[in-house]
Protein backbone atom coordinates (compact mmCIF):
# COMPACT_ATOMS: atom_id res chain seq x y z
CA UNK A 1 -48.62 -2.37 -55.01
CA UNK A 2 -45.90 -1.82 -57.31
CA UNK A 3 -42.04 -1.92 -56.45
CA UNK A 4 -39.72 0.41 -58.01
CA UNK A 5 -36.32 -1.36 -59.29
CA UNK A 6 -33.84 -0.51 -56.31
CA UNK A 7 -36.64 -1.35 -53.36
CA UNK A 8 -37.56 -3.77 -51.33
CA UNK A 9 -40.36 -2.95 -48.50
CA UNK A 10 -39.24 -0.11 -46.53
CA UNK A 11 -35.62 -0.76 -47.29
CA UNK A 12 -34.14 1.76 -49.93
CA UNK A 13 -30.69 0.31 -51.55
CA UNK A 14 -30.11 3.77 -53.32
CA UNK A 15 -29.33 6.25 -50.46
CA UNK A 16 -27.37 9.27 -49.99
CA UNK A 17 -24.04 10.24 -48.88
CA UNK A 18 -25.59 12.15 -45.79
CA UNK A 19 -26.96 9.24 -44.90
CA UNK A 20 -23.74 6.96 -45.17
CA UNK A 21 -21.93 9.66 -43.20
CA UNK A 22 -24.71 9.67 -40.73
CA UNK A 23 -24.77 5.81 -40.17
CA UNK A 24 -20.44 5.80 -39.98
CA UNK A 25 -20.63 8.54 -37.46
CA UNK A 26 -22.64 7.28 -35.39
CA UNK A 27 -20.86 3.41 -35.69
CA UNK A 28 -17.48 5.23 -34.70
CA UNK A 29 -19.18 6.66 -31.91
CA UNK A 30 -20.94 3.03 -30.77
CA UNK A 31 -17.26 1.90 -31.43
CA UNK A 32 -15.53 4.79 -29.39
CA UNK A 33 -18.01 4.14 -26.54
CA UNK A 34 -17.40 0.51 -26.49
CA UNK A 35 -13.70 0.78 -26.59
CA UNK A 36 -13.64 3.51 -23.65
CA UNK A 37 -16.09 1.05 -21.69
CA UNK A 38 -13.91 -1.93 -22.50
CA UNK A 39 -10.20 0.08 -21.59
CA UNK A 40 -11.77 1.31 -18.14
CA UNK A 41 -12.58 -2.48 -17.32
CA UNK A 42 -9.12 -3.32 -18.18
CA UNK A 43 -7.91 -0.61 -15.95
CA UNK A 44 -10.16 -1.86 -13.16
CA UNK A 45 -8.17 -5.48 -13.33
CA UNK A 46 -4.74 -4.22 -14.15
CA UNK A 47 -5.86 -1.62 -10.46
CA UNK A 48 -6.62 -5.40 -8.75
CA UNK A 49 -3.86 -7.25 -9.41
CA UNK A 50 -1.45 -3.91 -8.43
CA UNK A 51 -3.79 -3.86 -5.62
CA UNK A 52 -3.48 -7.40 -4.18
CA UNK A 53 0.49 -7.55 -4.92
CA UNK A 54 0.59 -4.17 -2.93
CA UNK A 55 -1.48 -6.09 -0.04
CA UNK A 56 0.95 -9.79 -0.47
CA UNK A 57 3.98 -6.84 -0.22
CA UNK A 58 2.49 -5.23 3.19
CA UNK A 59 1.70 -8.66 4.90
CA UNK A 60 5.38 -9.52 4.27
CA UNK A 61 7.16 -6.35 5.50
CA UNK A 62 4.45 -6.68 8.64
CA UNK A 63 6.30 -10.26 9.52
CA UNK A 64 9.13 -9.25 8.71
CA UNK A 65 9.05 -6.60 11.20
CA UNK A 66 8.01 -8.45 13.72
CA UNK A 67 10.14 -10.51 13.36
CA UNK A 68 12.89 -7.93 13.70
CA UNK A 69 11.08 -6.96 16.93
CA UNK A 70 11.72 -9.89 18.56
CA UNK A 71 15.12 -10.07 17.20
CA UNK A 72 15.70 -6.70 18.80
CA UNK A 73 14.20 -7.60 22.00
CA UNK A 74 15.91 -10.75 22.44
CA UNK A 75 19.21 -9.12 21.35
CA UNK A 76 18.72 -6.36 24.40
CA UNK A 77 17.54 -8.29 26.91
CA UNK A 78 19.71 -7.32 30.12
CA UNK A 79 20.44 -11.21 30.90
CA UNK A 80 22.04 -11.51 27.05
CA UNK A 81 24.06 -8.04 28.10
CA UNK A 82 25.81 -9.19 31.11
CA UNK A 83 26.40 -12.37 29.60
CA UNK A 84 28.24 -11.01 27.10
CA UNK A 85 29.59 -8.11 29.33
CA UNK A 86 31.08 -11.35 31.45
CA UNK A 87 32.01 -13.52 29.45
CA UNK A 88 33.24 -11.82 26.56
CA UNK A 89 34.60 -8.66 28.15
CA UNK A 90 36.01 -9.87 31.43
CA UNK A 91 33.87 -7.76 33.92
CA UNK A 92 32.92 -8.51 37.26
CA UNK A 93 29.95 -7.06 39.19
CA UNK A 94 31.63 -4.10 41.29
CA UNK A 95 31.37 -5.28 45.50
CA UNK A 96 28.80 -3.64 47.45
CA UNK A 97 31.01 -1.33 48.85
CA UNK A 98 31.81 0.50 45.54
CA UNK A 99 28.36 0.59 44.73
CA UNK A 100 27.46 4.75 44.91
CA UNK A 101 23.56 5.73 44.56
CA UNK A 102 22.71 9.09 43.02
CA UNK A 103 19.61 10.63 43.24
CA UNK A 104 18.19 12.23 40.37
CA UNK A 105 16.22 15.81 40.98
CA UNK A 106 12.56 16.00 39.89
CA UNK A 107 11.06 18.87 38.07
CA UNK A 108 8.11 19.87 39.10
CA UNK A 109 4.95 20.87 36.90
CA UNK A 110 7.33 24.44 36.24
CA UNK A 111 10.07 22.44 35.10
CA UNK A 112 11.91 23.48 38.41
CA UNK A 113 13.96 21.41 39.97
CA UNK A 114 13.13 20.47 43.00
CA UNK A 115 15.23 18.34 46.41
CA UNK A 116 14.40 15.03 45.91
CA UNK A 117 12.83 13.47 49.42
């Protein structure tokens, strides 16, 4: 078996510029691929942390608004109202005498009013 100057085996040094276009297409392709694979993971993580700040910001405005709720509640509780309505802005509870009930009317399912009973 005789080997021309320029071979070795099956490998051919000498080859043509089709080929070298053939072989740098298809790396920029492997290399396009990769790089689209790679930025999608990166996307993925950058998606997670937005994800888990997002989650740390909704637990926070959930105790915060609870704790507004009781804030509110405590700050309309009737007891806290007549203190303040006593103390604060000199009234007195009227005497029974000056006490006048009204009735409301009902509606009925017509939205009529009605007597009350």
């Amino acid at each position: 078996m005789r080997t021309r100057a320029g071979e070795i085996g099956p490998f051919v040094f000498g080859r043509s510029r089709r080929d070298s276009f053939h072989r740098v297409l298809i790396s920029l392709l492997i290399i396009s691929g990769l790089l689209l694979y790679v930025g999608g993971k990166v996307k993925i993580v950058e998606l997670g942390y937005q994800l888990e700040a997002l989650e740390r910001e909704k637990h926070e405005l959930e105790r915060a608004n609870r704790s507004l709720l009781i804030e509110a509640s405590s700050l309309s509780s009737p007891a806290r109202i007549e203190e303040i309505a006593v103390r604060q802005l000199g009234m007195v509870r009227p005497e029974k005498e000056n006490i006048v009930m009204v009735k409301r009317k009902r509606l009925n399912s017509r939205n009529q009013l009605t007597n009350p009973k």
